[in-house]
C-alpha atoms as a PDB file:
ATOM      1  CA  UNK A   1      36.462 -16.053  -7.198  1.00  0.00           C
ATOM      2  CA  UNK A   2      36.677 -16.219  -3.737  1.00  0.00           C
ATOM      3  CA  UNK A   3      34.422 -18.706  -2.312  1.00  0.00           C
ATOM      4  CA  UNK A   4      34.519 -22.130  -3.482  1.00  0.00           C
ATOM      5  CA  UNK A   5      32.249 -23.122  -7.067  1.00  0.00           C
ATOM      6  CA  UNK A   6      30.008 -25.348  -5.641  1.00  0.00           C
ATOM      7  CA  UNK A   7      29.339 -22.445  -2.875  1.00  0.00           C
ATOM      8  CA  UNK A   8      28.990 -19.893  -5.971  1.00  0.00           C
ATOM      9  CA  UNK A   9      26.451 -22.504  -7.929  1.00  0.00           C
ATOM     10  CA  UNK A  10      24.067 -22.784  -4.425  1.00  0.00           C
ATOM     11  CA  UNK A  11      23.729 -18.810  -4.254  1.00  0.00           C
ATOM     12  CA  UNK A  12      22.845 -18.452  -7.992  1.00  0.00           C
ATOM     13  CA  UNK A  13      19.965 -21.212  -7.670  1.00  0.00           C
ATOM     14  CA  UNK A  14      18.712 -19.768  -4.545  1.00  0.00           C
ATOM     15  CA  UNK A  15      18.663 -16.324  -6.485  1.00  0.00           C
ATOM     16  CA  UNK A  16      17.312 -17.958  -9.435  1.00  0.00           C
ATOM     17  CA  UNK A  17      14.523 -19.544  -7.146  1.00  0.00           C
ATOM     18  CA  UNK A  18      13.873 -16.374  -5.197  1.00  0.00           C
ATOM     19  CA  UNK A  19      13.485 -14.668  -8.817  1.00  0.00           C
ATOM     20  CA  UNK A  20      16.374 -12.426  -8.461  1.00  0.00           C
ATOM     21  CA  UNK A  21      17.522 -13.604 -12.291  1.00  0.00           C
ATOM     22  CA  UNK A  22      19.802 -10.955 -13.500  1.00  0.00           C
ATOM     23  CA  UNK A  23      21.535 -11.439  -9.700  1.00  0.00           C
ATOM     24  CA  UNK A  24      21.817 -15.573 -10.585  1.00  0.00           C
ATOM     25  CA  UNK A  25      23.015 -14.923 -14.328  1.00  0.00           C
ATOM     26  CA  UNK A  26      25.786 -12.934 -13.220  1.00  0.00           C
ATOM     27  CA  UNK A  27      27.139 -15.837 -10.845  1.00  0.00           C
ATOM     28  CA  UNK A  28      26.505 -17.945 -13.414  1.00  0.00           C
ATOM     29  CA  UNK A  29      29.156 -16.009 -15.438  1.00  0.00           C
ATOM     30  CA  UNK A  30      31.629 -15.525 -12.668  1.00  0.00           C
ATOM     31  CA  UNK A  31      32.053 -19.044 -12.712  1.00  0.00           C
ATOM     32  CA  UNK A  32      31.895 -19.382 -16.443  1.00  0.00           C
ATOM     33  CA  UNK A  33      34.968 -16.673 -16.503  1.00  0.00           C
ATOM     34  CA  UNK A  34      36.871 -18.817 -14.327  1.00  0.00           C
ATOM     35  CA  UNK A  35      35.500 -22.134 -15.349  1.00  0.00           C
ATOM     36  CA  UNK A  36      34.280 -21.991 -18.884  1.00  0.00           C
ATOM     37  CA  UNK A  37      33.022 -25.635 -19.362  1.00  0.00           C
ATOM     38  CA  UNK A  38      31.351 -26.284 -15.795  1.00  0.00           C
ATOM     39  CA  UNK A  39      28.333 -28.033 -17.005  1.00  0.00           C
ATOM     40  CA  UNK A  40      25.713 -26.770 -14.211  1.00  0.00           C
ATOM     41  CA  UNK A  41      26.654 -23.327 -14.769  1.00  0.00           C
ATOM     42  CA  UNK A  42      26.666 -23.368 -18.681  1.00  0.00           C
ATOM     43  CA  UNK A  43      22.888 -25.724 -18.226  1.00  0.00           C
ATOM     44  CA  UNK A  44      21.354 -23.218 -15.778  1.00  0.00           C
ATOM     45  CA  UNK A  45      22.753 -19.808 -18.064  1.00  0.00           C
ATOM     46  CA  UNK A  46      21.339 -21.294 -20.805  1.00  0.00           C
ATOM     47  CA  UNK A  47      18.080 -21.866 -19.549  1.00  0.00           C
ATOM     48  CA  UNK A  48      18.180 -18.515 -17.296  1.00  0.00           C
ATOM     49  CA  UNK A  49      18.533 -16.505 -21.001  1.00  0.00           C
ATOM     50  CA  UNK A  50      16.006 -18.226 -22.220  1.00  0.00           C
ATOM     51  CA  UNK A  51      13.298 -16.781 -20.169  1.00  0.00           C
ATOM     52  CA  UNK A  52      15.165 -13.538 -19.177  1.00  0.00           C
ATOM     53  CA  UNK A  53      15.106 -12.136 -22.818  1.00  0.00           C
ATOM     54  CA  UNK A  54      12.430  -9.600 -22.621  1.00  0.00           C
ATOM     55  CA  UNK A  55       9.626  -9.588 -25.351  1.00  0.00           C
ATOM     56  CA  UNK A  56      10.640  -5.897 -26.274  1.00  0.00           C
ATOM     57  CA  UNK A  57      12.650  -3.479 -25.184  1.00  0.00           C
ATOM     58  CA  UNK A  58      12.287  -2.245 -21.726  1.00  0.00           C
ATOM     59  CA  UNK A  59      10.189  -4.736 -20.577  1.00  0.00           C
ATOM     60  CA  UNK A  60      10.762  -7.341 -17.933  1.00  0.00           C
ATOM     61  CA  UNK A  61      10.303 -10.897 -18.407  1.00  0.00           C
ATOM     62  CA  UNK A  62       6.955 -12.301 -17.240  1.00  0.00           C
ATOM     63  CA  UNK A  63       8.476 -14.894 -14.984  1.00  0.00           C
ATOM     64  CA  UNK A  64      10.993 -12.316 -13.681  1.00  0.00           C
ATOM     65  CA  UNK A  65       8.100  -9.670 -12.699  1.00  0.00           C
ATOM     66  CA  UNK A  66       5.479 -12.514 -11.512  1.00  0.00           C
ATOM     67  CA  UNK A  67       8.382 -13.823  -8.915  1.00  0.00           C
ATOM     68  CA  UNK A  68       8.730  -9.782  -7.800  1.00  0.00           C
ATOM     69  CA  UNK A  69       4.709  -9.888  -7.118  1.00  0.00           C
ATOM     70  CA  UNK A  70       5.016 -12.646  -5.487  1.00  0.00           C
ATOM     71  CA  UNK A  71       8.224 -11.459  -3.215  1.00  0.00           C
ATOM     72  CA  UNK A  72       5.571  -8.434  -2.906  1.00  0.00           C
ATOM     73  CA  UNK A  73       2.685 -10.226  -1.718  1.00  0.00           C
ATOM     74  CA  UNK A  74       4.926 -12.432   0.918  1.00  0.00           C
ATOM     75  CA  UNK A  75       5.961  -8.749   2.556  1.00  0.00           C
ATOM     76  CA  UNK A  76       9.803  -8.869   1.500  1.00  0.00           C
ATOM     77  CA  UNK A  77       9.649  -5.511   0.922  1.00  0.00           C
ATOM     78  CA  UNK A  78      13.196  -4.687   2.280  1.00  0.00           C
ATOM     79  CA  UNK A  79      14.563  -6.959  -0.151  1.00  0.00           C
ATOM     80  CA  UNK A  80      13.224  -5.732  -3.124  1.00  0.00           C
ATOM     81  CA  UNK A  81      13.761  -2.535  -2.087  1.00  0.00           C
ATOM     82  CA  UNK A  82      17.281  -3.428  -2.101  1.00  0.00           C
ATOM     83  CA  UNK A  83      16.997  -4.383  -5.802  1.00  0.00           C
ATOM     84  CA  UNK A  84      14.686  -1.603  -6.511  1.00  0.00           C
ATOM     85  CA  UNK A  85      17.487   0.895  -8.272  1.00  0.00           C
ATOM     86  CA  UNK A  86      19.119  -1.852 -10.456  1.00  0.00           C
ATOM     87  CA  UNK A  87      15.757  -2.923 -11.743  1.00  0.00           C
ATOM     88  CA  UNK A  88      14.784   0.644 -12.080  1.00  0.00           C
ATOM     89  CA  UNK A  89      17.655   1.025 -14.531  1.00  0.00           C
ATOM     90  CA  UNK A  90      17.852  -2.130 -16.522  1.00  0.00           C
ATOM     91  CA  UNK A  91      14.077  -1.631 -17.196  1.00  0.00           C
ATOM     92  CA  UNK A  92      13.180   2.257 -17.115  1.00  0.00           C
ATOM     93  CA  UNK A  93       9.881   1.647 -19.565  1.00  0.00           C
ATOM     94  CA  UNK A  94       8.267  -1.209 -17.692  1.00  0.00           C
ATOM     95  CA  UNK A  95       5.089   1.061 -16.261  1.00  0.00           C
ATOM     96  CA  UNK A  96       4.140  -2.114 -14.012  1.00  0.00           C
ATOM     97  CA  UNK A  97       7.387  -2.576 -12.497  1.00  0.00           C
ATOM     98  CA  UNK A  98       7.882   1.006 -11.951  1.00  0.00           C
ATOM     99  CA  UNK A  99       4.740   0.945 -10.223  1.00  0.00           C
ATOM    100  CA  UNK A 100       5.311  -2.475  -8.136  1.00  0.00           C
ATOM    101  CA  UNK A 101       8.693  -0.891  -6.619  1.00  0.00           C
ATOM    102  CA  UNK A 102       6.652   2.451  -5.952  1.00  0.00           C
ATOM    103  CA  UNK A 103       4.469   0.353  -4.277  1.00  0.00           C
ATOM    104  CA  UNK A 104       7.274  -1.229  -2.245  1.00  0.00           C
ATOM    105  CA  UNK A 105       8.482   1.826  -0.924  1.00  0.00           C
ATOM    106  CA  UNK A 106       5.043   2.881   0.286  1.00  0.00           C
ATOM    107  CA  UNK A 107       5.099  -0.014   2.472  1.00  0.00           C
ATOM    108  CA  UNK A 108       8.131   1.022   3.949  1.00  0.00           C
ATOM    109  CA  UNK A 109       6.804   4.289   4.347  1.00  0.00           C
ATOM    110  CA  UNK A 110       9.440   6.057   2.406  1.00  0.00           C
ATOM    111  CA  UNK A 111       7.271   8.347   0.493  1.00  0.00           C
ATOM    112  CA  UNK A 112      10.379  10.019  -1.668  1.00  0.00           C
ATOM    113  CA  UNK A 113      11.334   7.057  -3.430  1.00  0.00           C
ATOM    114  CA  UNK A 114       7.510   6.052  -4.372  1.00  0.00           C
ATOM    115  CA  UNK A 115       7.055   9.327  -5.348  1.00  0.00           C
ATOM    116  CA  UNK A 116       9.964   9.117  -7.868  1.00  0.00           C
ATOM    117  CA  UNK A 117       9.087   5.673  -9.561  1.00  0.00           C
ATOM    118  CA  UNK A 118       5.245   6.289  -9.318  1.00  0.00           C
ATOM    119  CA  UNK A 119       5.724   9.631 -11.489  1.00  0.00           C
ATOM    120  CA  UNK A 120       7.901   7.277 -13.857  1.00  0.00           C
ATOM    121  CA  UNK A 121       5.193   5.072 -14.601  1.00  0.00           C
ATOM    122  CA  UNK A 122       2.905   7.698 -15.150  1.00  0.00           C
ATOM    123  CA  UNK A 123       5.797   9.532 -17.537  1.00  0.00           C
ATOM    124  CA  UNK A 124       5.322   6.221 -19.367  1.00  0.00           C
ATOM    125  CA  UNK A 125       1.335   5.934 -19.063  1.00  0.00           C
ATOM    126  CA  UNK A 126      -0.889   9.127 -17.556  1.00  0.00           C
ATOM    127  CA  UNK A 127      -3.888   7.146 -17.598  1.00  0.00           C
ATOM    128  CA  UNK A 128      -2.061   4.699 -15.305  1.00  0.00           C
ATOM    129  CA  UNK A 129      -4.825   4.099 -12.791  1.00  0.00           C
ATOM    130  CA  UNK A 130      -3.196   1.951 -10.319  1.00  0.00           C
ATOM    131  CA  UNK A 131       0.011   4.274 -10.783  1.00  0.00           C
ATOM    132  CA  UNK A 132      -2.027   6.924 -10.510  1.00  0.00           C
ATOM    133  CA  UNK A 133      -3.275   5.801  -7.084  1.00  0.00           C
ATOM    134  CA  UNK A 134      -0.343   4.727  -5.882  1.00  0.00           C
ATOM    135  CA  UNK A 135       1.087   8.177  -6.348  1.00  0.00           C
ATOM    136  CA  UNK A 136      -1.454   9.556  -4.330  1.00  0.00           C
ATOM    137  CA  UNK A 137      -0.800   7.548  -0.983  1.00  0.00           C
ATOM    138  CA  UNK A 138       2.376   8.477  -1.791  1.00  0.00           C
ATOM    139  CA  UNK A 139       1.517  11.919  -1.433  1.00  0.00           C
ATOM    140  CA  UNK A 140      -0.750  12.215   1.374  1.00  0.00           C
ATOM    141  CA  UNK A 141       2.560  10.096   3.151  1.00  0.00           C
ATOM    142  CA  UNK A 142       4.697  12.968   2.301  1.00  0.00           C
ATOM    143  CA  UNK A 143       1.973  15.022   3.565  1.00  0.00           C
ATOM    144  CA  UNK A 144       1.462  16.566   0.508  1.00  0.00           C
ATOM    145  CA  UNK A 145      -2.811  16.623   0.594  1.00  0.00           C
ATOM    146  CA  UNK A 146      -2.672  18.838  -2.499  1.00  0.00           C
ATOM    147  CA  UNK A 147      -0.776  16.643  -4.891  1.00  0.00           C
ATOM    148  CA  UNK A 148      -2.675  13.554  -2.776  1.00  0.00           C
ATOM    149  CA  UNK A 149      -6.475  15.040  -3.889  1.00  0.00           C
ATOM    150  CA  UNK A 150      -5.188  15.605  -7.252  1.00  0.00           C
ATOM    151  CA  UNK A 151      -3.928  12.304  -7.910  1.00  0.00           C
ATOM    152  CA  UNK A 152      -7.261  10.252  -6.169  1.00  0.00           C
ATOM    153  CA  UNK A 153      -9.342  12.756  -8.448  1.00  0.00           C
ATOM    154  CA  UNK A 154      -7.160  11.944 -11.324  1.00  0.00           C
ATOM    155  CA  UNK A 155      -7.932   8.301 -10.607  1.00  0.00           C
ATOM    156  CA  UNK A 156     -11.858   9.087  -9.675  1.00  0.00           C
ATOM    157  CA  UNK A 157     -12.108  10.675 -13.156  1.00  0.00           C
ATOM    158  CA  UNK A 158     -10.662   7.603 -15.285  1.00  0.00           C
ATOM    159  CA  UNK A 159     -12.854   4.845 -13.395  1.00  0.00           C
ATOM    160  CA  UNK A 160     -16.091   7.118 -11.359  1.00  0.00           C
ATOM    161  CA  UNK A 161     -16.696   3.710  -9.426  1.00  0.00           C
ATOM    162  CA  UNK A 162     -13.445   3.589  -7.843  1.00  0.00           C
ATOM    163  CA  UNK A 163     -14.769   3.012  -4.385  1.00  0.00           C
ATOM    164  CA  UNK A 164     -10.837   2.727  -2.806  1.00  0.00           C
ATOM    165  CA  UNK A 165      -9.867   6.100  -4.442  1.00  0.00           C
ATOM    166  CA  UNK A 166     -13.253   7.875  -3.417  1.00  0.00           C
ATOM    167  CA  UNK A 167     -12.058   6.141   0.415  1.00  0.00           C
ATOM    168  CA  UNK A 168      -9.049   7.464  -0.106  1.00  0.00           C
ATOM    169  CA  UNK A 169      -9.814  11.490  -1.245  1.00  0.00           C
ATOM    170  CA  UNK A 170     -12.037  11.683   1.573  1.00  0.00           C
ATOM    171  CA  UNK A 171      -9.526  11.167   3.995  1.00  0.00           C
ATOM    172  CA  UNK A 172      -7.391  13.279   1.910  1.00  0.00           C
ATOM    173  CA  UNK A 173      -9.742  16.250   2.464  1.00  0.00           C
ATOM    174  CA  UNK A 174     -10.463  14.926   5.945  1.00  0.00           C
ATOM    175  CA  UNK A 175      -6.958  15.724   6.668  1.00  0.00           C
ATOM    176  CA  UNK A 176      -7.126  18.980   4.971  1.00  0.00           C
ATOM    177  CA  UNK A 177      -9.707  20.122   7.153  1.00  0.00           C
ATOM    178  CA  UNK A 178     -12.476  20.281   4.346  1.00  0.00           C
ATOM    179  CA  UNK A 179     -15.405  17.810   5.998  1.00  0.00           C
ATOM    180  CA  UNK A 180     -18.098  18.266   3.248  1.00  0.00           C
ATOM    181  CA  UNK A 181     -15.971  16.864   0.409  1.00  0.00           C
ATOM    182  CA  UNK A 182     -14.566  14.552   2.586  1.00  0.00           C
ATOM    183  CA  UNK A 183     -18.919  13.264   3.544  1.00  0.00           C
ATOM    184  CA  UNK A 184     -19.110  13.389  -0.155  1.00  0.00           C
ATOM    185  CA  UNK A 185     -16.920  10.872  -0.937  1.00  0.00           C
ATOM    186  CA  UNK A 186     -17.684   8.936   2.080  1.00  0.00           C
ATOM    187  CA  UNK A 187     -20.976   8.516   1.133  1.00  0.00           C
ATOM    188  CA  UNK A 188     -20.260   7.867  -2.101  1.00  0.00           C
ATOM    189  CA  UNK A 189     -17.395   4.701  -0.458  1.00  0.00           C
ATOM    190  CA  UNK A 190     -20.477   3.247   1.026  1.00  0.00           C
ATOM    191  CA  UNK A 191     -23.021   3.889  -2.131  1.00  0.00           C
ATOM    192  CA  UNK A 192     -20.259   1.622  -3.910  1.00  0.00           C
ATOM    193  CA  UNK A 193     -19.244  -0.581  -0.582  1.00  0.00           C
ATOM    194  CA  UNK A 194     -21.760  -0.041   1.968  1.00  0.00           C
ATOM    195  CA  UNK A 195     -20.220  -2.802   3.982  1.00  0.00           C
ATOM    196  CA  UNK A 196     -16.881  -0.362   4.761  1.00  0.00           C
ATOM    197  CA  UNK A 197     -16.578  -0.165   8.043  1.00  0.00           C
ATOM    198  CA  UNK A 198     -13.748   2.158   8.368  1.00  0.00           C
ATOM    199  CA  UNK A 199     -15.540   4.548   5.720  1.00  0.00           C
ATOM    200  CA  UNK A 200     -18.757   4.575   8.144  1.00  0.00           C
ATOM    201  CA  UNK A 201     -16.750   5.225  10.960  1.00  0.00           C
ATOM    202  CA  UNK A 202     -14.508   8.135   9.172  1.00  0.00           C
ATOM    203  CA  UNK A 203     -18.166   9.688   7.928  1.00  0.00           C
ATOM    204  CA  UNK A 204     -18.610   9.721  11.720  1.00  0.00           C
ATOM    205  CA  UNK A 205     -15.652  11.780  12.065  1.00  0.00           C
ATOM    206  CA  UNK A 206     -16.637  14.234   9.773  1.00  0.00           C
ATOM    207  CA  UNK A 207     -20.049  14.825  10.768  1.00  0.00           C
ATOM    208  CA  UNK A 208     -18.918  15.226  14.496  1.00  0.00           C
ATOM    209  CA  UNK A 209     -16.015  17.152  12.904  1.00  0.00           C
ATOM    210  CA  UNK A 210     -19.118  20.018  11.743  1.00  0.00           C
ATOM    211  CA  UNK A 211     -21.090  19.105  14.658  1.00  0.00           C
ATOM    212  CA  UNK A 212     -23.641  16.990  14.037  1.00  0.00           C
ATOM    213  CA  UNK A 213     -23.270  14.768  16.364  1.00  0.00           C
ATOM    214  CA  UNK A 214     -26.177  12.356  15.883  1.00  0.00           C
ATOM    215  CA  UNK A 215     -25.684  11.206  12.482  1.00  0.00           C
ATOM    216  CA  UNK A 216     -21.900  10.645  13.899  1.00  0.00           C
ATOM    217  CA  UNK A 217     -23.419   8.141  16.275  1.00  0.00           C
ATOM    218  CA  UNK A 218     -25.638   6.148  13.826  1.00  0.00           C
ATOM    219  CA  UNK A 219     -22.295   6.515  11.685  1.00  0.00           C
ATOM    220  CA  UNK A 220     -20.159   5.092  14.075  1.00  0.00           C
ATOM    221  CA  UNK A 221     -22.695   2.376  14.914  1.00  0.00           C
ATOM    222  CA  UNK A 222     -23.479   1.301  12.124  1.00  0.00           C
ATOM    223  CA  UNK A 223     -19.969   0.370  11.405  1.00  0.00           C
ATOM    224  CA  UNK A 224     -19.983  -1.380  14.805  1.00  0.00           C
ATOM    225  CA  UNK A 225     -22.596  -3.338  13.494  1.00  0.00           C
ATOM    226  CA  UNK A 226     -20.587  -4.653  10.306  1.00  0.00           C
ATOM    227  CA  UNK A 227     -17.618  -5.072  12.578  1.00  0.00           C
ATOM    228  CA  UNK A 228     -18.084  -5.192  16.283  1.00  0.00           C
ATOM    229  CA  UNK A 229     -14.429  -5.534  17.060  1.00  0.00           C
ATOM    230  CA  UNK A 230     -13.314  -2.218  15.160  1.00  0.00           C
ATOM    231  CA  UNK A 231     -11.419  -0.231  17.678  1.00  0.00           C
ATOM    232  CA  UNK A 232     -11.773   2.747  16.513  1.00  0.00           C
ATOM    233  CA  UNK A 233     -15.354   3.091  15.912  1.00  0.00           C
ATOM    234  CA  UNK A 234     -15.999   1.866  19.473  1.00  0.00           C
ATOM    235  CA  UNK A 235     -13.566   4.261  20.757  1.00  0.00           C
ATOM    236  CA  UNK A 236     -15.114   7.283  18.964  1.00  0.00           C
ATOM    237  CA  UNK A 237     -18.587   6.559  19.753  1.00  0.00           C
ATOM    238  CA  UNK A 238     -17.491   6.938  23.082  1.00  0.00           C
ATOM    239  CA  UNK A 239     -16.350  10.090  22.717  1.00  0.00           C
ATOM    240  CA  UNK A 240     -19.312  11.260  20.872  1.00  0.00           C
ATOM    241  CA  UNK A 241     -21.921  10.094  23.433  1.00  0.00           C
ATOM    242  CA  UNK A 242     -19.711  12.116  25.834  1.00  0.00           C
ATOM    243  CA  UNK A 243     -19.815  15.310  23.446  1.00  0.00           C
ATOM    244  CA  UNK A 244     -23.465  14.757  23.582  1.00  0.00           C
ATOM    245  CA  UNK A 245     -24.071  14.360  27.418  1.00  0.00           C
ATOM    246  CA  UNK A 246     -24.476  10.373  27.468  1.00  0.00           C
ATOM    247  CA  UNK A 247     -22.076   9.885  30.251  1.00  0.00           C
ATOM    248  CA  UNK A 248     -23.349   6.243  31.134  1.00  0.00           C
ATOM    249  CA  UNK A 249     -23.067   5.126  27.531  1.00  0.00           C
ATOM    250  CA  UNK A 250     -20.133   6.844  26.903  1.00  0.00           C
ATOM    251  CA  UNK A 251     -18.648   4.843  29.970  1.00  0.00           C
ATOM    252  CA  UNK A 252     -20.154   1.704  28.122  1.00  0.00           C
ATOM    253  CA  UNK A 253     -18.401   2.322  24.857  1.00  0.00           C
ATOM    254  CA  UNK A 254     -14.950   3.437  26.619  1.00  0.00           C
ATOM    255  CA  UNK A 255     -15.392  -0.355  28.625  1.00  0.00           C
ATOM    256  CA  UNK A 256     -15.793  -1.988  25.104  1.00  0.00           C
ATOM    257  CA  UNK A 257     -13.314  -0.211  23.694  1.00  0.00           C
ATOM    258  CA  UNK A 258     -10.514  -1.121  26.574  1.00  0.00           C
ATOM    259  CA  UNK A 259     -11.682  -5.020  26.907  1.00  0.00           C
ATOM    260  CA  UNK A 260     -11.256  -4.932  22.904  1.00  0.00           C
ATOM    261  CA  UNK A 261      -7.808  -3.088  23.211  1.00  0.00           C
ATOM    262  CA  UNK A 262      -7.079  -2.948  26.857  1.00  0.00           C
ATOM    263  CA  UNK A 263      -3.331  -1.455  26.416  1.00  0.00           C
ATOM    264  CA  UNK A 264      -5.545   1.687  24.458  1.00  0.00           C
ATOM    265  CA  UNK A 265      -4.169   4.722  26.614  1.00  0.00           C
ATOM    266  CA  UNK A 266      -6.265   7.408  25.213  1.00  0.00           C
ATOM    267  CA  UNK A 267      -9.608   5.555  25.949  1.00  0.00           C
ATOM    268  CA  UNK A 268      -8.325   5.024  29.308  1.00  0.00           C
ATOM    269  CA  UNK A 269      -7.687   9.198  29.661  1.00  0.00           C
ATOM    270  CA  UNK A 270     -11.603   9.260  28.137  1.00  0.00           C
ATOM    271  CA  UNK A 271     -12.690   6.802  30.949  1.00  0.00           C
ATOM    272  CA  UNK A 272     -11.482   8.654  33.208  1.00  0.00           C
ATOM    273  CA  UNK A 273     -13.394  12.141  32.118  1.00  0.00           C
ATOM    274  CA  UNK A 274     -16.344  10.248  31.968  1.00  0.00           C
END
């Protein structure tokens, strides 16, 4: 052992504490190997393997996986992406955990590595919703829309009320180029949510997408109204009332849009076509 015990005893409790457990036991043992009777490492090893035991195989403990959500929902994601292939292999049939580190590297962005746990958890579970849906952003990250659709429909079909997975496979088939399915499923967000701003203003983008451009407006206006700061709605209204010959409200909308995000380059190129 290299550093000193007391040094060693610190970095297990902070490991302990940040719910890294099978990280702390093993310190805990290094000194044990070295000093077998040292009282604070043979009282916290004791107590460690007392909650660390899982309830059956390939399981994680409940304390163990409650400190990772938590880690999760404080944004450490680099860190537990760190841990992400050791707890991938000491617990290969936990479906939730599989799907929490999925998760994880979805934040990161690195779509290969969701993509590989996610499909674990579903290996485990295919009616794993929240795996399920998971898999598809990872999908549509990868910029795989086909795989992406299929997964959000997978989801749709298990739980038809789903409002973020019908959000979702509309801008899946928004992407793809296919605008009716993706006003489908719009309209279906806001029959579940009609409060979603973004889904209003992505209907908006559809409908302009197929050229009705009037129903893009109220779209895009109506999501001003449940959120008169969203950028992007302001910004594509804009651009609409220009497509339809509204140059002074265009101009209007641009102004909004720049004293709302006044760095906003492309609304700045739009002002100046106005």
């Amino acid at each position: 052992m290299t550093q000193s015990v007391d040094k060693t005893l610190r970095d297990a409790a902070a490991l302990h504490k940040a719910g890294r457990i099978a990280e702390a036991i093993k310190l805990y043992q290094a000194v044990l190997t070295k000093f077998p009777k040292n009282p604070r490492a043979l009282k916290a090893l004791a107590m460690l393997k007392g909650v660390s035991a899982p309830a059956r195989p390939g399981q994680m403990p409940l304390t163990e996986f409650n400190a990772l959500k938590e880690q999760y929902q404080k944004g450490n994601f680099i860190d537990l992406a760190n841990q992400a292939q050791g707890l991938a292999n000491a617990f290969p049939k936990d479906k939730a955990l599989l799907n929490l580190l999925g998760s994880v590297f979805n934040q990161l962005n690195q779509a290969q590595a969701a993509i590989t746990l996610l499909s674990g958890a579903l290996r485990l579970d295919r009616f794993f919703i929240d795996a399920q849906f998971n898999l598809g952003i990872a999908h549509q990250k990868n910029q795989d829309l086909a795989n992406a659709i299929a997964c959000f429909q997978n989801v749709i079909e298990l739980a038809p009320n789903n409002g973020a997975a019908h959000f979702k496979l509309a801008n899946a088939f928004r992407a793809n180029s296919e605008f009716q399915k993706a006003i489908l499923h719009y309209k279906k967000t806001l029959t579940l949510e009609p409060n979603h701003a973004p889904a209003h203003c992505n209907l908006g983008l559809s409908l302009q997408a197929i050229g009705d451009i009037a129903q893009a407006i109220r779209q895009y206006q109506a999501a001003l109204k449940i959120d008169p700061k969203f950028v992007p709605a302001q910004g594509n209204l804009g651009n609409a009332m220009m497509a339809q010959g509204a140059f002074e409200n265009a101009i209007k909308a641009f102004l909004k849009t720049l004293k709302l995000q006044p760095e906003n380059y492309i609304t700045s190129l739009n002002l100046g076509r106005a």
